[in-house]
N, C-alpha and C. Protein backbone atom coordinates (compact mmCIF):
# COMPACT_ATOMS: atom_id res chain seq x y z
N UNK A 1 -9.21 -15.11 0.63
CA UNK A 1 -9.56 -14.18 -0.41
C UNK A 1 -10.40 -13.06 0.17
N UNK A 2 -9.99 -11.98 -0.23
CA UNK A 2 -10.78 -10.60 0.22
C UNK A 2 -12.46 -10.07 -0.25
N UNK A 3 -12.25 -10.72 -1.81
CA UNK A 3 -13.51 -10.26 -2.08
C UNK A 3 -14.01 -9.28 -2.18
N UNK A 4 -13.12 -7.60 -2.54
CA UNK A 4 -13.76 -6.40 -1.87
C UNK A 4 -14.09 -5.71 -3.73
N UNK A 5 -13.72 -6.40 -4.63
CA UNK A 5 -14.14 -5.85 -6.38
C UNK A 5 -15.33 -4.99 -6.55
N UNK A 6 -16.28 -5.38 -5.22
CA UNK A 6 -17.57 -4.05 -5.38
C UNK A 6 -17.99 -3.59 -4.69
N UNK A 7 -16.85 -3.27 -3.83
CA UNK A 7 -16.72 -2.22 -2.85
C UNK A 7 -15.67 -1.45 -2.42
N UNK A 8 -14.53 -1.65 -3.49
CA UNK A 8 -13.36 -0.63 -3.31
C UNK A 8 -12.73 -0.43 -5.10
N UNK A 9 -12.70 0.88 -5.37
CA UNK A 9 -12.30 1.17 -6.23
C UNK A 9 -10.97 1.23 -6.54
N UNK A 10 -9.72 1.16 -7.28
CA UNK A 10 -8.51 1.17 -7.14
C UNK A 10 -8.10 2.74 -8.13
N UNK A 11 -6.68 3.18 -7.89
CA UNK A 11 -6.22 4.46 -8.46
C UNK A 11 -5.02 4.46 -8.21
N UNK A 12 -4.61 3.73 -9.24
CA UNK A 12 -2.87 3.42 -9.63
C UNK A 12 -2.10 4.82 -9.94
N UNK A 13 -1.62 5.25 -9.52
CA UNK A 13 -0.79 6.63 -10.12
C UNK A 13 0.56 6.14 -10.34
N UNK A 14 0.94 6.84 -12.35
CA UNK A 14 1.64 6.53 -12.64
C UNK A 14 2.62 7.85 -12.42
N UNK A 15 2.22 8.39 -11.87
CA UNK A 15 3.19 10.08 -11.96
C UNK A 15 2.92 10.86 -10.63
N UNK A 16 3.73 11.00 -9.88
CA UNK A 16 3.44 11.22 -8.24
C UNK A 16 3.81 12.67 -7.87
N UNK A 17 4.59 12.87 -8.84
CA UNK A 17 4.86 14.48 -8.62
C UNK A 17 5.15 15.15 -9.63
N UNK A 18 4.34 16.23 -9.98
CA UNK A 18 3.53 16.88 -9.25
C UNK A 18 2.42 16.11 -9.30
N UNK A 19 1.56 15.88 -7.65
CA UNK A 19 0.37 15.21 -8.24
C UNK A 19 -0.88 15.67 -8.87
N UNK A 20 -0.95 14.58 -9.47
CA UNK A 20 -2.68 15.07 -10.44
C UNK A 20 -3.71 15.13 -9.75
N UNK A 21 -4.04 16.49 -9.33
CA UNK A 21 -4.74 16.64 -8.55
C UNK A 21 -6.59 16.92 -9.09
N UNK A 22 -6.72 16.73 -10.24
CA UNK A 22 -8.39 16.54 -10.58
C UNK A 22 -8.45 15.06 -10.47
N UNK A 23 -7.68 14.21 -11.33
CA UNK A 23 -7.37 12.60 -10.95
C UNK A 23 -8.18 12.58 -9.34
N UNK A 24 -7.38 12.81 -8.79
CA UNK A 24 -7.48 12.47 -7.03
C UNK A 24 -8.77 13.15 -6.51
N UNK A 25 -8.96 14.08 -6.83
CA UNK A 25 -10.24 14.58 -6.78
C UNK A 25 -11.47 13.75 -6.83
N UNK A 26 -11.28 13.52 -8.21
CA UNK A 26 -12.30 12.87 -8.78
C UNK A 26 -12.72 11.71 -8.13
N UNK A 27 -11.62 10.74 -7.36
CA UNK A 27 -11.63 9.65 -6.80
C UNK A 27 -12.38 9.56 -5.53
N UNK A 28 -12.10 11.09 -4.70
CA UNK A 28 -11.91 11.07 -3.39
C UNK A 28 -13.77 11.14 -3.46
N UNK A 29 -13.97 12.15 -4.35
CA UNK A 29 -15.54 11.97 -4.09
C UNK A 29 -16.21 10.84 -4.26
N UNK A 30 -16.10 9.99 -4.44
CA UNK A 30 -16.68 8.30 -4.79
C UNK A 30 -16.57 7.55 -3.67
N UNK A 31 -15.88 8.16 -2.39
CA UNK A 31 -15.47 7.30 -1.12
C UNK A 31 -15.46 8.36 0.03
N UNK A 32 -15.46 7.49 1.35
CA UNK A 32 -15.41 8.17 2.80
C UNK A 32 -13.99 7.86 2.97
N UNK A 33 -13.41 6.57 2.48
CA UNK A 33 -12.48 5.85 3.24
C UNK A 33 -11.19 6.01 1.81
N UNK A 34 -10.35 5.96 2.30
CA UNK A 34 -9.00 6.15 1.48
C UNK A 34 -7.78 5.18 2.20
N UNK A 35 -7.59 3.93 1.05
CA UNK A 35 -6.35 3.43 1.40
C UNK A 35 -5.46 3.53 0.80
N UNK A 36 -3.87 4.01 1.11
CA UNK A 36 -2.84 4.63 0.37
C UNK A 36 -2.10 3.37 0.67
N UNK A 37 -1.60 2.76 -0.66
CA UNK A 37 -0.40 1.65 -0.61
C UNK A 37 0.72 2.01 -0.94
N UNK A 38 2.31 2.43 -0.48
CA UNK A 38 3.21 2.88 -1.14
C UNK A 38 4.08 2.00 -0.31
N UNK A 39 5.20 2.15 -0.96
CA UNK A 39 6.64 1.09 -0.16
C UNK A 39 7.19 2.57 0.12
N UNK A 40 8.22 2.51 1.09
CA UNK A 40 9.37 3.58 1.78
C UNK A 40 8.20 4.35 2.70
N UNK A 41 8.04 5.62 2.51
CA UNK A 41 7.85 6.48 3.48
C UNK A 41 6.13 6.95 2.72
N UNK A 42 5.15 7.66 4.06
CA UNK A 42 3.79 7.98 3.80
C UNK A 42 3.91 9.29 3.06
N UNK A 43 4.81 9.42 2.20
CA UNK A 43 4.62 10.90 1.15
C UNK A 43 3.24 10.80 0.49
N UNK A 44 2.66 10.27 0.02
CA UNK A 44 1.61 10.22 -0.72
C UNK A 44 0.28 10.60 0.48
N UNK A 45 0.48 9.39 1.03
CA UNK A 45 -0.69 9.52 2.01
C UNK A 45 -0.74 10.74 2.61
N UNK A 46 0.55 11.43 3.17
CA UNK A 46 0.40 12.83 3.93
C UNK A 46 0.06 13.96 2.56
N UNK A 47 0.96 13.64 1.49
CA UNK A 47 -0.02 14.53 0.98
C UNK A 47 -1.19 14.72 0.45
N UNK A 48 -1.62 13.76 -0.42
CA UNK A 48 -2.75 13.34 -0.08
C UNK A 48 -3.84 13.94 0.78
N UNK A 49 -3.56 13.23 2.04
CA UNK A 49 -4.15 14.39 3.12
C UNK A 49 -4.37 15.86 2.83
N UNK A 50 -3.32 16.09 3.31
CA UNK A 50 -3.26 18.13 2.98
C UNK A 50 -3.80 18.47 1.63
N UNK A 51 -3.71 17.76 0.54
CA UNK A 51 -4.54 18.17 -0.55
C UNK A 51 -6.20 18.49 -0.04
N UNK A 52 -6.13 17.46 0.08
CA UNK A 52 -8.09 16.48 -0.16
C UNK A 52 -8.49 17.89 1.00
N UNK A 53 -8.10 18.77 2.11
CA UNK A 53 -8.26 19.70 2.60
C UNK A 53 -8.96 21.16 1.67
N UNK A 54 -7.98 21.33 0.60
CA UNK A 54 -8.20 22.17 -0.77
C UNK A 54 -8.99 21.92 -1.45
N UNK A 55 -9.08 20.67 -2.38
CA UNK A 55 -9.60 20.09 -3.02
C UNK A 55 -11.23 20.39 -2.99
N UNK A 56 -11.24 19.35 -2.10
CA UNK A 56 -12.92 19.31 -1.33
C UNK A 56 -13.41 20.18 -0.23
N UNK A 57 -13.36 21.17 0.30
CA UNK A 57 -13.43 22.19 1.52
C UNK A 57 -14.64 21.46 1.89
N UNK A 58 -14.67 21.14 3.63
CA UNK A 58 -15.70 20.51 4.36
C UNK A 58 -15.87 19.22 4.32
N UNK A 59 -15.34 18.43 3.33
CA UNK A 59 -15.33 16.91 3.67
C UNK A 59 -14.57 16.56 3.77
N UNK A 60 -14.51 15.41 4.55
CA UNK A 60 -13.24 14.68 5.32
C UNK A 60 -13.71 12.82 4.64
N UNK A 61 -12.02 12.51 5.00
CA UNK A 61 -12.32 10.75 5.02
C UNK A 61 -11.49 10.55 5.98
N UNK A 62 -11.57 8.85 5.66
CA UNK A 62 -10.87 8.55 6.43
C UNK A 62 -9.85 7.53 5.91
N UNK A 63 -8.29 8.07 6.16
CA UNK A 63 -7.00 7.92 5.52
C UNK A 63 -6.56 6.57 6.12
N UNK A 64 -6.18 5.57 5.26
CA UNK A 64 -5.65 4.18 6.40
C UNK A 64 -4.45 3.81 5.24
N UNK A 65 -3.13 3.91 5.76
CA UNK A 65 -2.08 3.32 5.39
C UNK A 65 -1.17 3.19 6.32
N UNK A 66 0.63 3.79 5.66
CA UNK A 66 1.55 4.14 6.95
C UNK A 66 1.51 5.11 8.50
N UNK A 67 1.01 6.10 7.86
CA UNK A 67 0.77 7.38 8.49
C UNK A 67 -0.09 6.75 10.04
N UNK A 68 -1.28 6.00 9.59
CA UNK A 68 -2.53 5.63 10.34
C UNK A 68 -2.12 4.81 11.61
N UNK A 69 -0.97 4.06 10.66
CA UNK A 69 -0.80 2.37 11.10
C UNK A 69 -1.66 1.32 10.58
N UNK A 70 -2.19 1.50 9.90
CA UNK A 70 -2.55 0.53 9.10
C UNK A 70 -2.18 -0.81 8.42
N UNK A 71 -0.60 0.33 8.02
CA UNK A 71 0.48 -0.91 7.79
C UNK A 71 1.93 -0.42 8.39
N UNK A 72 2.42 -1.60 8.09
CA UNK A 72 3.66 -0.85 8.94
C UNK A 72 4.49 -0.22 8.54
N UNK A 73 4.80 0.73 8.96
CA UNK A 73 6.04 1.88 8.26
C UNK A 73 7.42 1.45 8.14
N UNK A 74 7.65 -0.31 8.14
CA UNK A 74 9.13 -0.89 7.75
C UNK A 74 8.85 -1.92 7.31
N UNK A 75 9.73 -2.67 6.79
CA UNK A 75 9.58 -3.79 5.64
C UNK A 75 9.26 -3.71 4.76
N UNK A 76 9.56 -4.96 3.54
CA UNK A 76 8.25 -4.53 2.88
C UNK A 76 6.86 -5.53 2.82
N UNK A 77 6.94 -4.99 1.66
CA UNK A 77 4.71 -5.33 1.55
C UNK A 77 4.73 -6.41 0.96
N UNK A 78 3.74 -6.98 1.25
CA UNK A 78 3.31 -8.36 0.37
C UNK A 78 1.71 -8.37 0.46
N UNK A 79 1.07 -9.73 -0.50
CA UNK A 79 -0.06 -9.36 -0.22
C UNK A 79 -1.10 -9.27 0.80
N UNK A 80 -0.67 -10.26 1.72
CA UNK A 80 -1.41 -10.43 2.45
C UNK A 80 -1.02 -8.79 3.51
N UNK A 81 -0.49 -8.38 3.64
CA UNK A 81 -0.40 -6.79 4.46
C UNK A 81 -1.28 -5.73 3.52
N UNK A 82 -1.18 -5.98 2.32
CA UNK A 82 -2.19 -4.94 1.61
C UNK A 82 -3.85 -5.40 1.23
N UNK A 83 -3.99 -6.85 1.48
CA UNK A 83 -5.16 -7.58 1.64
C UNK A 83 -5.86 -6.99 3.15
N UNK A 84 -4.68 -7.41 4.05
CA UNK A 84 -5.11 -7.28 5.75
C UNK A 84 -5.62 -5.47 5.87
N UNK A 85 -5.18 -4.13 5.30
CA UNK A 85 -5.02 -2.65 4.95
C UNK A 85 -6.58 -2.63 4.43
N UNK A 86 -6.54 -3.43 3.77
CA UNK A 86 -7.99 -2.72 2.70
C UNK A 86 -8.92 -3.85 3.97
N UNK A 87 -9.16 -4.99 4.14
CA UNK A 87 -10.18 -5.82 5.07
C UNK A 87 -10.15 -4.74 6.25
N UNK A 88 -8.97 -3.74 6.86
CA UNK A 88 -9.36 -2.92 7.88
C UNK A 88 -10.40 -1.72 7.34
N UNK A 89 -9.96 -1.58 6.23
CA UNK A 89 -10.72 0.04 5.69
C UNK A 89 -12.16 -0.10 5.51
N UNK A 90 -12.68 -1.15 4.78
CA UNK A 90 -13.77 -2.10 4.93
C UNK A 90 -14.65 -2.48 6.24
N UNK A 91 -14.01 -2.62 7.09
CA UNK A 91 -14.43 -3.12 8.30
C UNK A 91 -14.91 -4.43 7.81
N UNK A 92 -14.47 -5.28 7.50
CA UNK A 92 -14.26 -6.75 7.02
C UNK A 92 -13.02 -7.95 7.41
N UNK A 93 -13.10 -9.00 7.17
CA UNK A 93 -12.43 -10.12 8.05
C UNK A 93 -11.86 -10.57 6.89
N UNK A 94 -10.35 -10.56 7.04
CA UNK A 94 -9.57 -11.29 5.80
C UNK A 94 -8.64 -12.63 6.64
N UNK A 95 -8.94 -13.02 5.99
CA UNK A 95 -7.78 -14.86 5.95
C UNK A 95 -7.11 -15.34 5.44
N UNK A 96 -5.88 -15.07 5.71
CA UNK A 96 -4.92 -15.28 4.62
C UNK A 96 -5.54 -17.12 4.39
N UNK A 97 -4.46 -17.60 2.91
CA UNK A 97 -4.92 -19.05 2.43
C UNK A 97 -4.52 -19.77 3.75
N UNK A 98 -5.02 -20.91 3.52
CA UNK A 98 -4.81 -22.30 4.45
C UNK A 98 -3.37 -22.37 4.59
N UNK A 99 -2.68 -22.62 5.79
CA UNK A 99 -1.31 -23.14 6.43
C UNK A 99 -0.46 -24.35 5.65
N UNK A 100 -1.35 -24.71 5.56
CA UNK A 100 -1.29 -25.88 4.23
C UNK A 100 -0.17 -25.92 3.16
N UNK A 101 -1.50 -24.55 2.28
CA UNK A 101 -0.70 -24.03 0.80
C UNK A 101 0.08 -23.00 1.10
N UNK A 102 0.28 -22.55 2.43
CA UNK A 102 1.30 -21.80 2.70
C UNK A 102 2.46 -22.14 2.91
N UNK A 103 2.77 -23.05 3.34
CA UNK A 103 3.61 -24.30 3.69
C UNK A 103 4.62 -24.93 2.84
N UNK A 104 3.48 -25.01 1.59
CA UNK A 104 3.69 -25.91 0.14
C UNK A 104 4.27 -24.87 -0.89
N UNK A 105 3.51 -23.74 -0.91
CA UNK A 105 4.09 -22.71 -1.60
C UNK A 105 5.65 -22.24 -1.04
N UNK A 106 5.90 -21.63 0.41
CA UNK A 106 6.93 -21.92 0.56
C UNK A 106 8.34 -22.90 -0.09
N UNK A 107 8.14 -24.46 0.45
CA UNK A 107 8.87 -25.34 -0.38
C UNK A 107 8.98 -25.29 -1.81
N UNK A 108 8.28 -24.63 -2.16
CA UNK A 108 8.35 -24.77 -3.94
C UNK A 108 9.17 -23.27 -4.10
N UNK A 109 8.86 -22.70 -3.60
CA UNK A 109 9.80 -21.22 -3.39
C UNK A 109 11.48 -21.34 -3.37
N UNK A 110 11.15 -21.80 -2.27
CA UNK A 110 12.98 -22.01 -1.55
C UNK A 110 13.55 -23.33 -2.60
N UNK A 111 12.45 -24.17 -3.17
CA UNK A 111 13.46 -24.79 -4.24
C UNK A 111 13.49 -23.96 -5.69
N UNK A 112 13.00 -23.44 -6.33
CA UNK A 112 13.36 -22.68 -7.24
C UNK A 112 13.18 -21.57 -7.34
N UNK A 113 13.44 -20.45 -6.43
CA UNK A 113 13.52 -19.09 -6.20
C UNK A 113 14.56 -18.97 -6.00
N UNK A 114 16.05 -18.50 -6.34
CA UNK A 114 16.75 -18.10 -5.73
C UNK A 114 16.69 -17.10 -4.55
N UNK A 115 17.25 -16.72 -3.80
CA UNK A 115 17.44 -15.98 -2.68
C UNK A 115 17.45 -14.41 -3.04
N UNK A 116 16.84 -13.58 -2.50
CA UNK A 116 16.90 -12.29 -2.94
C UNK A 116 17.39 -11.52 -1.58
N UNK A 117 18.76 -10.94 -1.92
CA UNK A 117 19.35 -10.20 -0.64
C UNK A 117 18.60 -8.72 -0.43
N UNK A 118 18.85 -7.76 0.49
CA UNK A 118 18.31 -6.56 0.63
C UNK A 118 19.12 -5.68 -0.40
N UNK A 119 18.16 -5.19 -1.00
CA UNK A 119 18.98 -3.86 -1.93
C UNK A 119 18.04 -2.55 -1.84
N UNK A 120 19.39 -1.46 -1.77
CA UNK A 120 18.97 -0.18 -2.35
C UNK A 120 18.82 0.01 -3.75
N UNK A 121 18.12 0.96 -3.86
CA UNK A 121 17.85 1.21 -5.36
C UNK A 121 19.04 2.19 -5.94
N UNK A 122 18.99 1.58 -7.42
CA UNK A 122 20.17 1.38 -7.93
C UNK A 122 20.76 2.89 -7.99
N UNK A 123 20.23 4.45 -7.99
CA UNK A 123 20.93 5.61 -7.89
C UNK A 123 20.93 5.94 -6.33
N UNK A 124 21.33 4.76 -5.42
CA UNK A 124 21.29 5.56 -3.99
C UNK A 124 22.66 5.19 -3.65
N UNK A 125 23.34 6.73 -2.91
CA UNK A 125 24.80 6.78 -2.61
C UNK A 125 25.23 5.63 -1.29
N UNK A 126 23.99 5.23 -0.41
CA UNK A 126 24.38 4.14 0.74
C UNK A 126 24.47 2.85 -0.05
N UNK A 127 24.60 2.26 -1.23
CA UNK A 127 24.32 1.26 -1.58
C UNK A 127 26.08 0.22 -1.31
N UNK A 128 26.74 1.14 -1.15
CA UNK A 128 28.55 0.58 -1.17
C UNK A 128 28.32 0.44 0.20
N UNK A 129 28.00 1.62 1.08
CA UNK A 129 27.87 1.04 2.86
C UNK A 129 27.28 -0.64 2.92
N UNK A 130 26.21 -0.15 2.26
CA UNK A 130 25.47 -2.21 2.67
C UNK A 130 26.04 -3.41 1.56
N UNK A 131 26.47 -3.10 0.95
CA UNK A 131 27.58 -4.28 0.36
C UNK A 131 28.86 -3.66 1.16
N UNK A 132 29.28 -3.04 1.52
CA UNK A 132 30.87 -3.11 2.57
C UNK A 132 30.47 -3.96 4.13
């Protein structure tokens, strides 16, 4: 468990473009450190960046997601990669659970989870390439 509830604020954006840029504003001043969580590509985080330039003239943070390496720019996310993202931004020590209940959770998975294959999202024209 991470433990970080009073020491990292969260800022869910439900609308990414155009972004809301007093929203982000408002946020950026409350922190040094900025962690951007997105699946696919660091659009946010880079812009993001180049905003917070405008925004705030003369202060800087410091940006930790894809862009950084923070996390990795393929696959996807789960929690423990966005647990491990924020314990770096922190400068703090995260552990994922015991091997144990990792183990156990697994088996209970693979017996009633069905299998989830790789998919594109549902308006993308490569989606016939990876089912052909």
């Amino acid at each position: 468990m991470l433990s970080a509830e009073k020491s990292a604020g969260i800022l869910k954006l439900g609308t990414t473009w155009p972004l809301p840029l007093q929203l982000i504003k408002r946020h950026l001043l409350q922190t040094d450190k900025v962690v951007i969580i997105e699946e696919i590509d660091a659009f946010l985080e880079n812009n993001i960046k180049e905003l917070s330039a405008d925004l705030v003239p003369g202060r800087t943070w410091v940006f930790c997601g894809k862009a950084s390496g923070h996390i990795n720019p393929f696959g996807e996310l789960n929690p423990d990669i966005v647990a491990q993202a924020i314990a770096g931004a922190l400068n703090t020590r995260y552990a994922p659970g015991e091997a144990r209940y990792r183990r156990k959770s697994q088996q209970i998975t693979q017996k009633y989870v069905a299998a989830r294959a790789l998919q594109f999202s549902a308006g993308c024209s490569h989606r016939a390439t990876l089912w052909a």
